[in-house]
Protein backbone atom coordinates (compact mmCIF):
# COMPACT_ATOMS: atom_id res chain seq x y z
CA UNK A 1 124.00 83.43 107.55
CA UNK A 2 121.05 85.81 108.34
CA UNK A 3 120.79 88.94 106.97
CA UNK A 4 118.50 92.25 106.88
CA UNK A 5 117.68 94.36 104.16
CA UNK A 6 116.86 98.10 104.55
CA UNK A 7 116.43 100.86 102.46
CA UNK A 8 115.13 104.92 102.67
CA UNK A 9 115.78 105.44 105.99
CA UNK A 10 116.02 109.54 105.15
CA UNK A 11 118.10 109.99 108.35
CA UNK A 12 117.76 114.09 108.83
CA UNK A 13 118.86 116.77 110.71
CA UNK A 14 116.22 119.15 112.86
CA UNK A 15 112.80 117.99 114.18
CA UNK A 16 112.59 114.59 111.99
CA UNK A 17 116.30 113.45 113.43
CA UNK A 18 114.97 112.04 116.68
CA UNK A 19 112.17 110.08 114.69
CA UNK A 20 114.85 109.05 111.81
CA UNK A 21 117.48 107.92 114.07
CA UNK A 22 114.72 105.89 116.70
CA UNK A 23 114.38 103.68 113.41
CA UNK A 24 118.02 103.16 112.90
CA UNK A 25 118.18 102.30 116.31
CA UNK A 26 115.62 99.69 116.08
CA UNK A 27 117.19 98.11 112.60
CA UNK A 28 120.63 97.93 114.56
CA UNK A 29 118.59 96.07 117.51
CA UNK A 30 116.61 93.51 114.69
CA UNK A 31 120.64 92.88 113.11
CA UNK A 32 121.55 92.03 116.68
CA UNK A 33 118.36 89.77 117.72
CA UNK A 34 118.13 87.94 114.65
CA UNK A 35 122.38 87.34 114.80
CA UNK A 36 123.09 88.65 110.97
CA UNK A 37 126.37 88.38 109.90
CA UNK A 38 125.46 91.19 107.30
CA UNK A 39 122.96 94.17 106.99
CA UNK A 40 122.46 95.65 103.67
CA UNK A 41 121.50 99.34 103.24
CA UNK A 42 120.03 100.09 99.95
CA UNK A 43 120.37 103.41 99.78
CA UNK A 44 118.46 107.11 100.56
CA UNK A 45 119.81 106.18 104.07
CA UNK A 46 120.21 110.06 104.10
CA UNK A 47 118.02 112.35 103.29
CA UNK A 48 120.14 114.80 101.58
CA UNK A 49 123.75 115.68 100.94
CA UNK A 50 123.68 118.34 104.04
CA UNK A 51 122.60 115.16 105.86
CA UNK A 52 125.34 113.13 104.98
CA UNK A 53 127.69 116.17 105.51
CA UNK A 54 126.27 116.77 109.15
CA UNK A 55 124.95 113.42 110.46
CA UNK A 56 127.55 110.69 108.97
CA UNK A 57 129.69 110.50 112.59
CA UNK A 58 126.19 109.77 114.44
CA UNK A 59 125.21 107.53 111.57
CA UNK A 60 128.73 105.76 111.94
CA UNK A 61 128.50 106.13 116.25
CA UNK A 62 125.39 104.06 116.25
CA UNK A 63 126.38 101.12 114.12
CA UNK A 64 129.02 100.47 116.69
CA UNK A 65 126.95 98.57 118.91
CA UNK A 66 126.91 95.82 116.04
CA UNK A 67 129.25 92.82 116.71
CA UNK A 68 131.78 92.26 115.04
CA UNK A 69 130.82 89.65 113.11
CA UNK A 70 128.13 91.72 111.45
CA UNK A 71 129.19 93.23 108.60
CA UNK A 72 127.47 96.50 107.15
CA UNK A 73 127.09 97.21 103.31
CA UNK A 74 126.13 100.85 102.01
CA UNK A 75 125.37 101.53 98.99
CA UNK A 76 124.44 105.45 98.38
CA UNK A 77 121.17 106.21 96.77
CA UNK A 78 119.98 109.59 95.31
CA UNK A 79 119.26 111.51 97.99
CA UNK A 80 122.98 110.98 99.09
CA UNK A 81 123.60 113.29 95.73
CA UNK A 82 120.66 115.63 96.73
CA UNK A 83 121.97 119.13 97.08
CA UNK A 84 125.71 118.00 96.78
CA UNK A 85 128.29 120.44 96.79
CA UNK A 86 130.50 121.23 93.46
CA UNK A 87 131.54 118.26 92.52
CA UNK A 88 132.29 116.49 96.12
CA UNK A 89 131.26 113.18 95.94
CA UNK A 90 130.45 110.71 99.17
CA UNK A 91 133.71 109.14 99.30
CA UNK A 92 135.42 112.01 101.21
CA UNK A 93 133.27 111.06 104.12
CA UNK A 94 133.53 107.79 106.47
CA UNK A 95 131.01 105.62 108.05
CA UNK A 96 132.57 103.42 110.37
CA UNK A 97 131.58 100.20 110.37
CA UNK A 98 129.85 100.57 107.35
CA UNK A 99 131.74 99.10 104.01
CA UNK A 100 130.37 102.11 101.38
CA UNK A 101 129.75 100.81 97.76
CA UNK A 102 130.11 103.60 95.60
CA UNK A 103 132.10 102.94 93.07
CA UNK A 104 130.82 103.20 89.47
CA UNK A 105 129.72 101.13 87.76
CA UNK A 106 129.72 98.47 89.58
CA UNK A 107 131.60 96.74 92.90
CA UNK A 108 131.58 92.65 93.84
CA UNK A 109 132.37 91.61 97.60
CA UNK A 110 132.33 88.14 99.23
CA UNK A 111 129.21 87.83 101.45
CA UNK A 112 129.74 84.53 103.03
CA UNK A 113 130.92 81.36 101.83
CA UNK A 114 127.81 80.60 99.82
CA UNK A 115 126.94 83.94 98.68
CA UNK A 116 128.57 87.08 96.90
CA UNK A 117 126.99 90.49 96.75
CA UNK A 118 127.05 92.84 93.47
CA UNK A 119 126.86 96.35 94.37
CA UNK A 120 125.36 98.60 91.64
CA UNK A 121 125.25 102.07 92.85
CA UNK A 122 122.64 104.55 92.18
CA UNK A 123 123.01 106.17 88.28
CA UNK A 124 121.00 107.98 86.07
CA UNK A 125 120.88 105.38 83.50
CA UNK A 126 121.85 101.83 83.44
CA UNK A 127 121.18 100.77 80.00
CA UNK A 128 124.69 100.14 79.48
CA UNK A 129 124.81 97.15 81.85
CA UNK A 130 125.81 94.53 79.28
CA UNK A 131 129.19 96.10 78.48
CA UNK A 132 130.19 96.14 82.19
CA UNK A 133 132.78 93.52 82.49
CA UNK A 134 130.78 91.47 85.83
CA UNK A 135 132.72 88.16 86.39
CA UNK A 136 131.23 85.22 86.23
CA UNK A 137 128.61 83.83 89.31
CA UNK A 138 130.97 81.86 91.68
CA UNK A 139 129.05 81.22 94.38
CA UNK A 140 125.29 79.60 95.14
CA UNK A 141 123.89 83.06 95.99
CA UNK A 142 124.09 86.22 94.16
CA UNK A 143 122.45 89.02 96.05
CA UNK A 144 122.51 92.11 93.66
CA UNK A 145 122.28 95.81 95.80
CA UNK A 146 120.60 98.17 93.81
CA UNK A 147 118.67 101.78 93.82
CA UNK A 148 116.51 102.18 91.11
CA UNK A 149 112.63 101.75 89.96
CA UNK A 150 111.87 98.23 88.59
CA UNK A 151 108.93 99.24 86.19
CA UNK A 152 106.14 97.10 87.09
CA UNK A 153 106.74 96.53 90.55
CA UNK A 154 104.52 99.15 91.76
CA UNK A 155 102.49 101.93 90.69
CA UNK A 156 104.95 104.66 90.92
CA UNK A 157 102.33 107.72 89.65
CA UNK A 158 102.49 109.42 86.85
CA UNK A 159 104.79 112.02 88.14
CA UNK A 160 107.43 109.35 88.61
CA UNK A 161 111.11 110.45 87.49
CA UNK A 162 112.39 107.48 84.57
CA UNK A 163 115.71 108.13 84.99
CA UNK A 164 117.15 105.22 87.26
CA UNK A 165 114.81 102.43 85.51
CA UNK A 166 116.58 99.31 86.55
CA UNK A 167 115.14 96.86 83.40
CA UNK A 168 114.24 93.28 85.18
CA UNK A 169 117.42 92.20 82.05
CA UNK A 170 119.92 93.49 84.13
CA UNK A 171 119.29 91.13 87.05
CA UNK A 172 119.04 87.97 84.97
CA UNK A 173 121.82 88.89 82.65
CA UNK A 174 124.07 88.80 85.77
CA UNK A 175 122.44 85.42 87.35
CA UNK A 176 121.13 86.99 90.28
CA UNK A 177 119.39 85.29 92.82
CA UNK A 178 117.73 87.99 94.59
CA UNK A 179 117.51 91.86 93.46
CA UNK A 180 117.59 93.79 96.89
CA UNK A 181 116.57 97.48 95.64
CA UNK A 182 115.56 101.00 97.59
CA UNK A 183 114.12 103.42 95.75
CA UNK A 184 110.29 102.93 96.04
CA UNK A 185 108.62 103.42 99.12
CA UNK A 186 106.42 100.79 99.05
CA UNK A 187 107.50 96.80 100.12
CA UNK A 188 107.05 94.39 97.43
CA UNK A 189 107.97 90.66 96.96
CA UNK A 190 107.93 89.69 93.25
CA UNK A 191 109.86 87.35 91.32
CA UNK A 192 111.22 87.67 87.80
CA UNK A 193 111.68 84.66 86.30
CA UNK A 194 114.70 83.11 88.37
CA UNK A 195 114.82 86.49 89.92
CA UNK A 196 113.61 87.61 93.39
CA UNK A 197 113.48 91.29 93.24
CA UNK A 198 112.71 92.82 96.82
CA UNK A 199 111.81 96.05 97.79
CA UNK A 200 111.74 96.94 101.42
CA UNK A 201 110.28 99.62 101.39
CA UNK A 202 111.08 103.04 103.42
CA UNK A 203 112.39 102.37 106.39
CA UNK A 204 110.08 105.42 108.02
CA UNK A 205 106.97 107.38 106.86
CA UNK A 206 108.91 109.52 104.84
CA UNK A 207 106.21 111.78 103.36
CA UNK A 208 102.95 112.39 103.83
CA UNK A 209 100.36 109.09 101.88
CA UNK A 210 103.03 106.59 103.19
CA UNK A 211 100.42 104.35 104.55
CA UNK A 212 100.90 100.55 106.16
CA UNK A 213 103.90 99.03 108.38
CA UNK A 214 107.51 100.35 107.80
CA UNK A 215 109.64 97.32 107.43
CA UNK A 216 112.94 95.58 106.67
CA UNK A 217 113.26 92.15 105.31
CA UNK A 218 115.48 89.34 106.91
CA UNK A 219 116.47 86.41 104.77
CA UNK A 220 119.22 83.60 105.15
CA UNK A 221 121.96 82.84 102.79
CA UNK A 222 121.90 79.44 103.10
CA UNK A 223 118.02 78.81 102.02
CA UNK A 224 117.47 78.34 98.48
CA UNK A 225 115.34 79.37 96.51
CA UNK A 226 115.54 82.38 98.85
CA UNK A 227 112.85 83.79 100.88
CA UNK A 228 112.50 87.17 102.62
CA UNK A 229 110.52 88.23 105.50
CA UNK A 230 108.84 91.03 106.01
CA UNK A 231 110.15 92.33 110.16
CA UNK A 232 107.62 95.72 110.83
CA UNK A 233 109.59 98.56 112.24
CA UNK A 234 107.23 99.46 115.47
CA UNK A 235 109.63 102.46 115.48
CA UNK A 236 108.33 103.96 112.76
CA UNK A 237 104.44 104.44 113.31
CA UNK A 238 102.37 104.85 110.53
CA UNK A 239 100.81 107.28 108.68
CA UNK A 240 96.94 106.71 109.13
CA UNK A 241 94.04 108.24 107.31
CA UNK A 242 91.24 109.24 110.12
CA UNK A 243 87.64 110.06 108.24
CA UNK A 244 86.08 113.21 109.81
CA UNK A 245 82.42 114.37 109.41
CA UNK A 246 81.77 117.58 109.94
CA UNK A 247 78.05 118.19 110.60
CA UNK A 248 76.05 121.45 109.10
CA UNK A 249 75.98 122.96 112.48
CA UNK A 250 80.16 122.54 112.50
CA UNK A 251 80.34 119.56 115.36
CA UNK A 252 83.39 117.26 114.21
CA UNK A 253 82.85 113.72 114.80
CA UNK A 254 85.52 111.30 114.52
CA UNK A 255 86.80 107.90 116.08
CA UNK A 256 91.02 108.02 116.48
CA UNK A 257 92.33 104.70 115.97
CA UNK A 258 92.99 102.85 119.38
CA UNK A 259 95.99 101.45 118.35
CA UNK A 260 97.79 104.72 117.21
CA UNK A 261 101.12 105.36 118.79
CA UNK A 262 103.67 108.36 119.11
CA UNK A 263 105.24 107.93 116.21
CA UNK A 264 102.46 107.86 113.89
CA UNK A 265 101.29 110.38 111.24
CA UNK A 266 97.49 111.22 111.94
CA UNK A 267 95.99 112.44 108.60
CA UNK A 268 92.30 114.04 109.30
CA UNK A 269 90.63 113.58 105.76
CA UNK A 270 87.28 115.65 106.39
CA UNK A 271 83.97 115.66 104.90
CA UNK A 272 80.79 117.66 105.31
CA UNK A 273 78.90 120.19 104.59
CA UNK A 274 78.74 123.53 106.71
CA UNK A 275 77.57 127.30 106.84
CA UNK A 276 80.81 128.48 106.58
CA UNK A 277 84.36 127.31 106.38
CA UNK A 278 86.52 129.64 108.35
CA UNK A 279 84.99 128.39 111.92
CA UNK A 280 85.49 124.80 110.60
CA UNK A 281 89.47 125.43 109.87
CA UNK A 282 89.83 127.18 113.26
CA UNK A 283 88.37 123.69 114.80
CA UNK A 284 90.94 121.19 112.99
CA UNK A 285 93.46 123.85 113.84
CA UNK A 286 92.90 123.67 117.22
CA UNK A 287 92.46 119.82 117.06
CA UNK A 288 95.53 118.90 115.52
CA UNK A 289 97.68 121.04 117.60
CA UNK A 290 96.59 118.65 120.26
CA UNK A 291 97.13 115.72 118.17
CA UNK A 292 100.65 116.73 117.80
CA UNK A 293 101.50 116.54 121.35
CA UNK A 294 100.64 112.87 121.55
CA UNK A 295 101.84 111.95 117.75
CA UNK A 296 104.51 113.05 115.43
CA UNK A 297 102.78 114.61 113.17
CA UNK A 298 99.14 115.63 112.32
CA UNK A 299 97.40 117.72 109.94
CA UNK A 300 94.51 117.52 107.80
CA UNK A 301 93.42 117.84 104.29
CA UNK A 302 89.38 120.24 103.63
CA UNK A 303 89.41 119.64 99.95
CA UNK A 304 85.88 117.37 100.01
CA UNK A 305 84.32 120.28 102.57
CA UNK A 306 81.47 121.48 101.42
CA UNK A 307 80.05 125.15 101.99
CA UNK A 308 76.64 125.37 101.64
CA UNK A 309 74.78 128.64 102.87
CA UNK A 310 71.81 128.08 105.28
CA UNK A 311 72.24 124.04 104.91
CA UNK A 312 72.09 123.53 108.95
CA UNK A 313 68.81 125.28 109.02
CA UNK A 314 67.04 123.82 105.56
CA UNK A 315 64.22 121.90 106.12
CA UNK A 316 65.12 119.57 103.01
CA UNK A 317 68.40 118.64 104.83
CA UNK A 318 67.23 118.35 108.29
CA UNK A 319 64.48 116.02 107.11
CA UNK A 320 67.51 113.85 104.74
CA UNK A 321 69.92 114.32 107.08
CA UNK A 322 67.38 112.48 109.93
CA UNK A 323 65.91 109.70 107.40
CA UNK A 324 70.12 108.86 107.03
CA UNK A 325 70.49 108.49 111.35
CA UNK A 326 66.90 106.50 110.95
CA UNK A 327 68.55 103.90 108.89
CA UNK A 328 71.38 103.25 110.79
CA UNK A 329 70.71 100.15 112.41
CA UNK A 330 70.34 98.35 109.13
CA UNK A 331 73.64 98.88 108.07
CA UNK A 332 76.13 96.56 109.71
CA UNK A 333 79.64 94.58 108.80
CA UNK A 334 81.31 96.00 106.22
CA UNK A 335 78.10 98.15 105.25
CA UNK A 336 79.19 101.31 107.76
CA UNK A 337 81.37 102.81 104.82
CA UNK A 338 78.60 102.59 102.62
CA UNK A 339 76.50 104.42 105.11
CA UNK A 340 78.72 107.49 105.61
CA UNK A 341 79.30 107.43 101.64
CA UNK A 342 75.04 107.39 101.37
CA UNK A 343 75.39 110.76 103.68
CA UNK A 344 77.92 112.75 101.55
CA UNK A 345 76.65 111.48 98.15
CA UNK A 346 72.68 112.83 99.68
CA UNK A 347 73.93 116.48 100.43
CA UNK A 348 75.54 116.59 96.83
CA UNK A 349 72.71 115.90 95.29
CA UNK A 350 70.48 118.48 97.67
CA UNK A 351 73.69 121.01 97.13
CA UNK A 352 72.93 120.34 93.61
CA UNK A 353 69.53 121.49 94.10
CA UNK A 354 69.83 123.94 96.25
CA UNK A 355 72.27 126.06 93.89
CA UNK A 356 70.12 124.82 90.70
CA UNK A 357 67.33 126.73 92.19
CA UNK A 358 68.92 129.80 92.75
């Protein structure tokens, strides 16, 4: 049996629930093309408990152009609990076709005849694991549903929350097969010992730094030792980085990426060094307000902007600033990054000077 793994879809209301539910659409589509008889959602499907409140009957709307044969497994992750009401908790709502697995602390359903899944739904703290009761393996495959950060896995920064630290223990000391986990927004493959632990990643570029192709993973129940592959959501864009050089005299020079499309995130990172900053702002302004009619979303970060009074009109950097465009045949391959690096580190240095002197 095939099935597909998802996770951190953040399906929102307002200006993002066009984008969110375009990706939902498109993991509904995969389920059908690839003819899974399950599809696991690992949680943060919503982005918030106002989200669940408001969007659950469009959530459970879509998922009926499944077949029948395709079953759907929920499993709630912590934004579900973001913002929640009192002490409401997700089971007063219904998803449709999806089977939700929120029971504490833990929940077993037959996948298919060779495989079984263990739900463990999203908690604060899982260090009690080993006094949980689980029954014994029964069948070939144990696919264990989590939402949780497996330390190691990823750098997770070092404002990451440790609550919800899923220890690598807890898979092994219920004989799973493969550990399918949301949580962290980054896709990783890694195994454990006997343990394939699998992150799919976010589903969408949830926040801004995101970068790479949004994916689920598909995998088969009946291959052993299992193996997941990575399907990229086109649906989802990116969120690409675009370099920007801003010359002394204020000119912005940039190259877009060709292959950009309408749902991608277009970050302007800008360097340079200029007369005066305001003029510069008004420019990227102006810039990504255009962007944004083409993408979903584009803004632009001026922290590495230098200001540097009288530096267009300085003989010291006009005469550095044409020895750097002299040299720029020599540089070629994977030199051109080296070249623009040569530029910024050069007008340090003469900033440097310049304020030394003063």
């Amino acid at each position: 049996m095939n099935f597909i793994l998802c996770a951190d879809l953040h399906l929102t209301q307002g200006e993002e629930k066009e984008y969110s539910f375009s990706v939902l659409e498109e993991i509904i589509n995969l389920s059908i093309k690839e003819k899974c008889g399950a599809l696991l959602l690992a949680g943060d499907i919503f982005d918030s408990w106002d989200d669940v409140e408001l969007l659950h009957g469009d959530f459970s709307k879509a998922l009926e152009r499944l077949p029948r044969d395709c079953a759907v497994y929920y499993l709630p992750g912590n934004h579900e609990e973001l913002r929640a009401k009192g002490n409401k908790k997700i089971d007063v709502f219904t998803f449709g076709r999806a089977h939700l697995l929120a029971d504490k602390p833990f929940l077993l359903h037959e996948l298919s005849e060779e495989t079984e899944l263990l739900a463990v739904p999203f908690q604060s703290d899982y260090s009690g694991y080993r006094n949980w009761n689980v029954p014994e393996k029964k069948k070939p495959l144990r696919i264990l549903l989590a939402h949780g950060t497996v330390l190691g896995i990823t750098y997770t920064g070092p404002n990451e929350d440790t609550n919800s630290v899923l220890d690598d223990d807890l898979f092994s000391w219920f004989k799973a097969d493969i550990a399918a986990v949301g949580h962290l927004h980054v896709g990783a493959l890694e195994h454990r010992g006997e343990v394939l632990i699998a992150y799919p990643g976010s589903a969408r570029v949830w926040r801004q730094g995101e970068t790479g192709k949004r994916s689920v993973l598909l995998g088969k129940t009946e291959t052993f030792p299992p193996h997941l592959e990575p399907l990229t959501l086109t649906s989802a864009g990116e969120f690409r980085v675009v370099p920007v050089y801003v010359t002394p005299e204020g000119v912005l020079q940039l190259d877009l990426p060709q292959e950009s499309s309408s749902a991608d995130w277009l970050h302007l990172d800008v360097t340079g060094f200029v007369e005066q900053e305001p003029p510069v702002k008004e420019k990227l302004d102006k810039l990504c307000s255009e962007l944004k009619k083409k993408h979903r979303e584009a803004n632009y970060n001026i922290e590495k902007l230098s200001v540097l009074e009288g530096v267009s009109t300085h003989p010291l950097a006009i005469s550095f600033l044409r020895a750097w465009e002299n040299a720029k045949p020599r540089y070629t391959g994977e030199e051109p990054g080296v070249y623009e690096l040569a530029r910024q580190q050069g007008l340090l240095e003469l900033k440097d000077y310049l304020e030394g002197r003063k």
